[in-house]
PDB file of N, CA and C in Angstrom:
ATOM      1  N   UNK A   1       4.728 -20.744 -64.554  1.00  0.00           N
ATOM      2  CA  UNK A   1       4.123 -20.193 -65.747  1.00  0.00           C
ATOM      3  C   UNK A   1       5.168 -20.167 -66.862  1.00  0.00           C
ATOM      4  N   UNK A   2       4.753 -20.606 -68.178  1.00  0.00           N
ATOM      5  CA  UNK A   2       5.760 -20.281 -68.873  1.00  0.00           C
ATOM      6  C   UNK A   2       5.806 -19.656 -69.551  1.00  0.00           C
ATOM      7  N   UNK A   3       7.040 -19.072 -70.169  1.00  0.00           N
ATOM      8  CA  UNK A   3       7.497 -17.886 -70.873  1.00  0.00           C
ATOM      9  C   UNK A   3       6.943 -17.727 -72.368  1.00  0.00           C
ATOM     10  N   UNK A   4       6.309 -16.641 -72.020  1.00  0.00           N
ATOM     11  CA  UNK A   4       5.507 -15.945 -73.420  1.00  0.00           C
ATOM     12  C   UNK A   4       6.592 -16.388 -74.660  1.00  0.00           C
ATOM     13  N   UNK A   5       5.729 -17.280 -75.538  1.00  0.00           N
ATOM     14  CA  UNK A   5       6.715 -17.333 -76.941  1.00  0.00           C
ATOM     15  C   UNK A   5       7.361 -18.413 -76.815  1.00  0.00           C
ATOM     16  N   UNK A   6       7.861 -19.050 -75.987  1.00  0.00           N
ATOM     17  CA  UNK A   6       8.603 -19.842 -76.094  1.00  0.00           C
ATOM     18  C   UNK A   6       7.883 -21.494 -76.228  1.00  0.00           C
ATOM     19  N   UNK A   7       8.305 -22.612 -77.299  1.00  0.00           N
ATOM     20  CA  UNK A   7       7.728 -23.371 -77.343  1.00  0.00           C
ATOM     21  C   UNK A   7       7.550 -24.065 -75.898  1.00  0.00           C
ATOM     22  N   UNK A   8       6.645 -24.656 -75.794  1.00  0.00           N
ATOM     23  CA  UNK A   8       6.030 -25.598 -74.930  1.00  0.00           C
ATOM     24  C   UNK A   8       6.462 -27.302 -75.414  1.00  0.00           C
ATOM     25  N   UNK A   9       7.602 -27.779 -74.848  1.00  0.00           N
ATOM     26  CA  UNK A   9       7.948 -29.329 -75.185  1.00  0.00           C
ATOM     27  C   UNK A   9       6.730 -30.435 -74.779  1.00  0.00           C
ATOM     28  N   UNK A  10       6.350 -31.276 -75.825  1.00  0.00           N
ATOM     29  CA  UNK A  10       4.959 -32.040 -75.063  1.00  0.00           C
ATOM     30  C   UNK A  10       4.032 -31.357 -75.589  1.00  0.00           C
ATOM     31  N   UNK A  11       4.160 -30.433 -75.610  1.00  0.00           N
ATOM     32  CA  UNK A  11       2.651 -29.830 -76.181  1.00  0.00           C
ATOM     33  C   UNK A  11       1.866 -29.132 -77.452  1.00  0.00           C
ATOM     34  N   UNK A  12       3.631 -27.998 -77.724  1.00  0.00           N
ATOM     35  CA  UNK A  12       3.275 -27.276 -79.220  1.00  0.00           C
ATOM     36  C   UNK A  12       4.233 -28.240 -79.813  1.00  0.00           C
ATOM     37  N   UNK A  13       4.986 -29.018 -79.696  1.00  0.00           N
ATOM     38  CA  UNK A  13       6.216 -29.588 -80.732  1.00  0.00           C
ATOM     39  C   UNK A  13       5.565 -30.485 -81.439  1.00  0.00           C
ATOM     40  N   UNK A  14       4.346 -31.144 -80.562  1.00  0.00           N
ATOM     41  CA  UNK A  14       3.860 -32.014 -81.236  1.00  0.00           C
ATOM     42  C   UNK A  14       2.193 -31.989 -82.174  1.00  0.00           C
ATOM     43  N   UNK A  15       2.201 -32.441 -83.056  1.00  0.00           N
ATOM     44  CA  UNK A  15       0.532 -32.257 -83.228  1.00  0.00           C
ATOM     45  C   UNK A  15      -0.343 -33.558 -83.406  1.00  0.00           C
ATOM     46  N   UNK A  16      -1.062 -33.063 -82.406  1.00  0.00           N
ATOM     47  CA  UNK A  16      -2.167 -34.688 -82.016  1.00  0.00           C
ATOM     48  C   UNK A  16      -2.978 -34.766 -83.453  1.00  0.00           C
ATOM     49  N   UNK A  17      -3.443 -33.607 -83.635  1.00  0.00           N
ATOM     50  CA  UNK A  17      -4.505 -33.849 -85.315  1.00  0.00           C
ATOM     51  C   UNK A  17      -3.997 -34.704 -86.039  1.00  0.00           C
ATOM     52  N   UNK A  18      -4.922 -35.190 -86.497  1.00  0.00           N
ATOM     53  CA  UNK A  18      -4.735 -36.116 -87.974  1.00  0.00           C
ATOM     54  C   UNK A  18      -4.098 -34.869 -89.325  1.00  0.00           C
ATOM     55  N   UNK A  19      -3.682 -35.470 -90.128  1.00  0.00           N
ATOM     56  CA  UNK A  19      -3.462 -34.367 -91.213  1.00  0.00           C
ATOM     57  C   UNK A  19      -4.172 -33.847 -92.256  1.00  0.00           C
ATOM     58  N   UNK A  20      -5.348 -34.334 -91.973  1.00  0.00           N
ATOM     59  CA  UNK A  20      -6.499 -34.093 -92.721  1.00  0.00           C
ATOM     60  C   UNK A  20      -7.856 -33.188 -91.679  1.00  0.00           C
ATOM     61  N   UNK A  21      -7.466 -33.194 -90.333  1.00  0.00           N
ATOM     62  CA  UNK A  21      -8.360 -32.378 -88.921  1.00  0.00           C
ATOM     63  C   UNK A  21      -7.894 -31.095 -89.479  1.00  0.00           C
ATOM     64  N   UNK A  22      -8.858 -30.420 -88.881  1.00  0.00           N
ATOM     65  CA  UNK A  22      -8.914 -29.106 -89.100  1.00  0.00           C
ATOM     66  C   UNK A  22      -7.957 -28.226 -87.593  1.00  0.00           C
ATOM     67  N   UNK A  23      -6.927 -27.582 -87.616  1.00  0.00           N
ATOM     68  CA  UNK A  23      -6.186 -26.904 -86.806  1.00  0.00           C
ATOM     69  C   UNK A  23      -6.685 -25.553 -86.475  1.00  0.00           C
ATOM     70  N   UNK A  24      -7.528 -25.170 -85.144  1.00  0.00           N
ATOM     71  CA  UNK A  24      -7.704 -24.265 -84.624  1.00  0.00           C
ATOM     72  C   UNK A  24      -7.329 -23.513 -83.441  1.00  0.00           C
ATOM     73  N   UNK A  25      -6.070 -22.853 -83.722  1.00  0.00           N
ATOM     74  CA  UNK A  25      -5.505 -21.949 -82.707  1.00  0.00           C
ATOM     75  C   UNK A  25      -5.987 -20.644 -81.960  1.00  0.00           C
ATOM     76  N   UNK A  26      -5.800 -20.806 -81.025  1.00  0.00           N
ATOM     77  CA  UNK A  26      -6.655 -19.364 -79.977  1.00  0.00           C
ATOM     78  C   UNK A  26      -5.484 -18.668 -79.287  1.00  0.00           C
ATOM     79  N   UNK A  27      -5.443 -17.157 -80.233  1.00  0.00           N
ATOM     80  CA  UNK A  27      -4.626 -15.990 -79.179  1.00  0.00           C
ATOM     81  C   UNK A  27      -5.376 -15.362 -79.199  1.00  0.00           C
ATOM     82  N   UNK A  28      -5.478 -15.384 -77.469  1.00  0.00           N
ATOM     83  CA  UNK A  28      -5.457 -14.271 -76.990  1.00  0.00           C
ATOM     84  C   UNK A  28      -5.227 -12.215 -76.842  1.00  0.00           C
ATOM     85  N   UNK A  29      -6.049 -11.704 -77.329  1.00  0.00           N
ATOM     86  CA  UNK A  29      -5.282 -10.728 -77.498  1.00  0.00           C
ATOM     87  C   UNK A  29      -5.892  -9.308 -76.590  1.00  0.00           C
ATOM     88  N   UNK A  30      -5.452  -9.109 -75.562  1.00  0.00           N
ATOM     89  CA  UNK A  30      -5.795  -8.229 -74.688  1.00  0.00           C
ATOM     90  C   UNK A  30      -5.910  -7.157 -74.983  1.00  0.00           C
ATOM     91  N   UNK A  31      -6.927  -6.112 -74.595  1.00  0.00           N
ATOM     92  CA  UNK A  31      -7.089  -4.439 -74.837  1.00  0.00           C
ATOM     93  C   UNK A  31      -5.520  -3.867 -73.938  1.00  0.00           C
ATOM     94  N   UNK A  32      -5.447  -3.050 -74.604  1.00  0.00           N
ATOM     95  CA  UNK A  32      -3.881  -2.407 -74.773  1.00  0.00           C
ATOM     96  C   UNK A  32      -2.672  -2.805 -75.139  1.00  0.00           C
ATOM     97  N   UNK A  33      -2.544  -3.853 -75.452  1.00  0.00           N
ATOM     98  CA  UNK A  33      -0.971  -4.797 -76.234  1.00  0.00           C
ATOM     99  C   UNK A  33      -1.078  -4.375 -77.708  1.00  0.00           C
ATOM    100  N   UNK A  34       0.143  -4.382 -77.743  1.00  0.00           N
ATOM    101  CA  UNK A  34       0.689  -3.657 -78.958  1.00  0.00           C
ATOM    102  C   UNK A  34       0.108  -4.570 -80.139  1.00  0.00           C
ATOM    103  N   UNK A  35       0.151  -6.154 -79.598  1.00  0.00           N
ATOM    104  CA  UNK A  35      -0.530  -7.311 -80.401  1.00  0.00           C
ATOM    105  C   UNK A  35      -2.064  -7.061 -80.820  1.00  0.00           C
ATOM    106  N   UNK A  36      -2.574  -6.286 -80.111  1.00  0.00           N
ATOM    107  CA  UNK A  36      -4.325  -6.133 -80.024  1.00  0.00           C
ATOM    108  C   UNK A  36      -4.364  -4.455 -81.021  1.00  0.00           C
ATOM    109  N   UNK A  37      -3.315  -3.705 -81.008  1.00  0.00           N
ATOM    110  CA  UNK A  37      -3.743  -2.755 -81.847  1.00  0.00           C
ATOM    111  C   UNK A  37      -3.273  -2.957 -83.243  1.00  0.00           C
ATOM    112  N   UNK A  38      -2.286  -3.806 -83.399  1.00  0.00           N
ATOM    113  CA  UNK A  38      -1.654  -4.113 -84.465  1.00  0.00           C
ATOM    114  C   UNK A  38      -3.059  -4.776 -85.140  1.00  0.00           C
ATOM    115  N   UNK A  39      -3.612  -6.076 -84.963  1.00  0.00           N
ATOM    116  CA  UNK A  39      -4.571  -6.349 -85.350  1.00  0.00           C
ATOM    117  C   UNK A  39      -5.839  -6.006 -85.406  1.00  0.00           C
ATOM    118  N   UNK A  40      -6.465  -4.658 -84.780  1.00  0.00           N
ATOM    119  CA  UNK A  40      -7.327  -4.234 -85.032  1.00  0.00           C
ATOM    120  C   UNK A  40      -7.098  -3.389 -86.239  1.00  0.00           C
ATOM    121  N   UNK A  41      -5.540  -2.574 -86.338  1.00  0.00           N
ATOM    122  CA  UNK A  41      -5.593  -1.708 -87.535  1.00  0.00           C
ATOM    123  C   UNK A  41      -5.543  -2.889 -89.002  1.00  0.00           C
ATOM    124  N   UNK A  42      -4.460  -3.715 -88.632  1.00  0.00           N
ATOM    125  CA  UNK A  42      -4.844  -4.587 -90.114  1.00  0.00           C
ATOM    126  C   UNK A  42      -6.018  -4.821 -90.475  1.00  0.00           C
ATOM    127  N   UNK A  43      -7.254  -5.127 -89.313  1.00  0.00           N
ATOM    128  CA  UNK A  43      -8.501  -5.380 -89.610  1.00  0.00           C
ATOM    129  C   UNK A  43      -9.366  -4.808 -90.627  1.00  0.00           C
ATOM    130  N   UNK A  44      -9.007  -3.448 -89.928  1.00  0.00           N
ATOM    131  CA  UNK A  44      -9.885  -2.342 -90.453  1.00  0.00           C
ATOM    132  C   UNK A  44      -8.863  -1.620 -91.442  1.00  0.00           C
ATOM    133  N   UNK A  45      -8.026  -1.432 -91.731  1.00  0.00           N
ATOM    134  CA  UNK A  45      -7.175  -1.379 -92.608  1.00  0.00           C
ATOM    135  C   UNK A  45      -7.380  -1.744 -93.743  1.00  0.00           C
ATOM    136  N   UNK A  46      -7.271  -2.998 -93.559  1.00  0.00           N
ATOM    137  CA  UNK A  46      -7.143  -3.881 -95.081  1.00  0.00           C
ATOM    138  C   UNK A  46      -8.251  -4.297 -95.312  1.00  0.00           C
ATOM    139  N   UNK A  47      -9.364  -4.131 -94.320  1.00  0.00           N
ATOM    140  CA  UNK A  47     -10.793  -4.620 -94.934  1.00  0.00           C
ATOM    141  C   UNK A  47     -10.878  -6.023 -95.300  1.00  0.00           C
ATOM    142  N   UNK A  48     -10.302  -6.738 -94.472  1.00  0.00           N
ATOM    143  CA  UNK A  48     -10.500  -8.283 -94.626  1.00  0.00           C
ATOM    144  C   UNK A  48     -10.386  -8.633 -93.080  1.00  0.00           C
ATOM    145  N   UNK A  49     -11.402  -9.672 -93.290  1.00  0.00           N
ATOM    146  CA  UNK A  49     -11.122 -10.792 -91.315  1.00  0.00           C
ATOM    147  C   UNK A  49      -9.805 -10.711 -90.323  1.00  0.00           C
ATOM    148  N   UNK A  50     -10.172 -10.920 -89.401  1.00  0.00           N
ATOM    149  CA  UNK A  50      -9.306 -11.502 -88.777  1.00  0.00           C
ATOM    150  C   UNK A  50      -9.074 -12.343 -88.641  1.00  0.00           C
ATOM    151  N   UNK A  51      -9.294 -13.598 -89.186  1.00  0.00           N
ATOM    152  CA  UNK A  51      -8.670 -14.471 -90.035  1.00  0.00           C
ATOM    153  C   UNK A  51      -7.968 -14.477 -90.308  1.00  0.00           C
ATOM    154  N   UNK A  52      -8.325 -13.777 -91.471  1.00  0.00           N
ATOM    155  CA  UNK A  52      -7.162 -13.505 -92.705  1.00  0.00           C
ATOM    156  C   UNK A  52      -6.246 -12.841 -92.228  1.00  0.00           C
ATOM    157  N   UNK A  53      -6.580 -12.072 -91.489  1.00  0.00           N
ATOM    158  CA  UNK A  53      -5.150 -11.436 -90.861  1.00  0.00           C
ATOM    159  C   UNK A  53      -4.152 -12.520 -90.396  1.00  0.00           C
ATOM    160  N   UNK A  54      -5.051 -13.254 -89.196  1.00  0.00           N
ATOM    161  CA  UNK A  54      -3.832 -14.270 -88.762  1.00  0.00           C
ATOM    162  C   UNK A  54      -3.199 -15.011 -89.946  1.00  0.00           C
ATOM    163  N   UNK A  55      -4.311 -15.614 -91.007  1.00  0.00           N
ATOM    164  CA  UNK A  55      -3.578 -16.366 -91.978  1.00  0.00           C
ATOM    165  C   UNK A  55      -2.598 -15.894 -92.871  1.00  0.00           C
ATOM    166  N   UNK A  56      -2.499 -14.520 -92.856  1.00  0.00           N
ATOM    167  CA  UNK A  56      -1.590 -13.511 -93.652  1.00  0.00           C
ATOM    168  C   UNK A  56      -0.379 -13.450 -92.874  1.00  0.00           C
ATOM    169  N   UNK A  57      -0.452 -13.096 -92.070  1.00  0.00           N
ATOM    170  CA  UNK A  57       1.044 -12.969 -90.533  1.00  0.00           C
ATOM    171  C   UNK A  57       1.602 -14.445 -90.675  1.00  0.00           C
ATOM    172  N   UNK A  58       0.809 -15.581 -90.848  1.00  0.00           N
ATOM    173  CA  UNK A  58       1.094 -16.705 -90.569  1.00  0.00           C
ATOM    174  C   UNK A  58       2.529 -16.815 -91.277  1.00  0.00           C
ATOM    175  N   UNK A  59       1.760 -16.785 -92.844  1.00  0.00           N
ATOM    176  CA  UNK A  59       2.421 -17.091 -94.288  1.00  0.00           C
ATOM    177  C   UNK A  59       3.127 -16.389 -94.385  1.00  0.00           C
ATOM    178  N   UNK A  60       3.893 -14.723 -93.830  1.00  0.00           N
ATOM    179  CA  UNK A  60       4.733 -13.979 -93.941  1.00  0.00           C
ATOM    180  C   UNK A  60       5.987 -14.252 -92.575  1.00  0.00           C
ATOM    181  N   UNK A  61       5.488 -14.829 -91.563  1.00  0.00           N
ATOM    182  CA  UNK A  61       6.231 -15.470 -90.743  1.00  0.00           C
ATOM    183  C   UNK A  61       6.984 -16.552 -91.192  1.00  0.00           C
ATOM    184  N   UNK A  62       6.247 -17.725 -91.922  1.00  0.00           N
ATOM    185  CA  UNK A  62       6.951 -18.825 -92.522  1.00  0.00           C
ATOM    186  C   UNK A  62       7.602 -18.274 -93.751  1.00  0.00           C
ATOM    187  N   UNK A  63       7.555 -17.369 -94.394  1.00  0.00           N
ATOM    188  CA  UNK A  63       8.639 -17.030 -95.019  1.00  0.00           C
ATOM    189  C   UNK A  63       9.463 -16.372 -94.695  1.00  0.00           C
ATOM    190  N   UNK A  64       9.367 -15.485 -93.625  1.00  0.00           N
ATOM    191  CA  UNK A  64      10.619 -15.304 -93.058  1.00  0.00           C
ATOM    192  C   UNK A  64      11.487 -16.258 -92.494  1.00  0.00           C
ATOM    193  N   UNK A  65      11.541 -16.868 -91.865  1.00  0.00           N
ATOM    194  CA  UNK A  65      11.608 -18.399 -91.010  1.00  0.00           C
ATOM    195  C   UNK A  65      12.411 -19.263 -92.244  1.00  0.00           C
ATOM    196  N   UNK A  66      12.157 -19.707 -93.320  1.00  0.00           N
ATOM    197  CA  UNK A  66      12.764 -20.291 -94.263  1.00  0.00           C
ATOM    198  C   UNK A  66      13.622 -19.589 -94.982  1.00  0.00           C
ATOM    199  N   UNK A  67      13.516 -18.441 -94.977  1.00  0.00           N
ATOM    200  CA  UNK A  67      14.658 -17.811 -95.590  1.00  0.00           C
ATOM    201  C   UNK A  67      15.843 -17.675 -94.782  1.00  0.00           C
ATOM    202  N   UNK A  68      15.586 -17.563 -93.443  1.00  0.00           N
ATOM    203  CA  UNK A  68      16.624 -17.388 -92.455  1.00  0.00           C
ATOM    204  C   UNK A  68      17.178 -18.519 -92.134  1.00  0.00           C
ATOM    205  N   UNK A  69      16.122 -19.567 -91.908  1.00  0.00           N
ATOM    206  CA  UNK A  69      17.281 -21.160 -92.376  1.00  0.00           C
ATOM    207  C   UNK A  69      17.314 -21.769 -93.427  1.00  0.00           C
ATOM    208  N   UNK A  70      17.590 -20.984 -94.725  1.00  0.00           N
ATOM    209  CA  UNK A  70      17.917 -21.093 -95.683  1.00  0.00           C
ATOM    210  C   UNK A  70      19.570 -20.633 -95.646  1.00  0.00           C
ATOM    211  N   UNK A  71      19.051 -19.135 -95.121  1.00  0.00           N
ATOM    212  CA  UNK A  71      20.537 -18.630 -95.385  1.00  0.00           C
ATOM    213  C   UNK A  71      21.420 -19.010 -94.031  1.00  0.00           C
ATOM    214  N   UNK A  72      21.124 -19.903 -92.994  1.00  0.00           N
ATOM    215  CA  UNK A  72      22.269 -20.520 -92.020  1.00  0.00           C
ATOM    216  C   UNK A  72      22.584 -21.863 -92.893  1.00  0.00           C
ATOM    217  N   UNK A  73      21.880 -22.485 -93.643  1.00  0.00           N
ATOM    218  CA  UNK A  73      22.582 -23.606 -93.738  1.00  0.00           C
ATOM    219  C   UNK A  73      23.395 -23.212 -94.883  1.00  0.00           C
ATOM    220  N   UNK A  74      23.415 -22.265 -95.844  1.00  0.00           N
ATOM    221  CA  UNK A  74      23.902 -21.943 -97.052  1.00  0.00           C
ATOM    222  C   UNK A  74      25.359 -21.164 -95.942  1.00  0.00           C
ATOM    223  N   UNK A  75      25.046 -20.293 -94.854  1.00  0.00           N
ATOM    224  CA  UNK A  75      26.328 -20.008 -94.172  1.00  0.00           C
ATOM    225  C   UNK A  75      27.363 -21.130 -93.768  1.00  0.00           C
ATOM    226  N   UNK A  76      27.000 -22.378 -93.497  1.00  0.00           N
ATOM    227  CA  UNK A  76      27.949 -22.874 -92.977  1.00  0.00           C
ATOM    228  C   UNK A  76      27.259 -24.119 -91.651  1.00  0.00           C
TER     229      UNK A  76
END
């Protein structure tokens, strides 16, 4: 089994879609994980989809992510 989070070589590295296909990802999110209450409160929280939630986490992930290899390659 492999390890929660960690890419999958062969499988997530690559993407079979065309770049114009539509990309539909499925998590999982179990009753009691911290992942499943987090997104029920954004849900109902912010009064928008869960969707949008994922698409919101997405876009705040990739900016974290670029800023952090922003600032390694600017380190050295």
């Amino acid at each position: 089994m492999a390890t929660r989070g960690v890419q999958q070589n062969g499988r997530t590295d690559l993407f079979r879609q065309k770049q114009n296909e539509t990309v539909r990802p499925s998590v999982p999110l179990r009753p009691g994980t911290p992942e499943r209450t987090a997104y029920e409160e954004l849900v109902a929280g912010m009064g928008v989809s869960g969707a949008e939630v994922v698409r919101t986490a997405l876009l705040e992930l990739h900016k974290t992510w670029k800023a952090r290899r922003s600032a390694l390659k600017e380190a050295g």
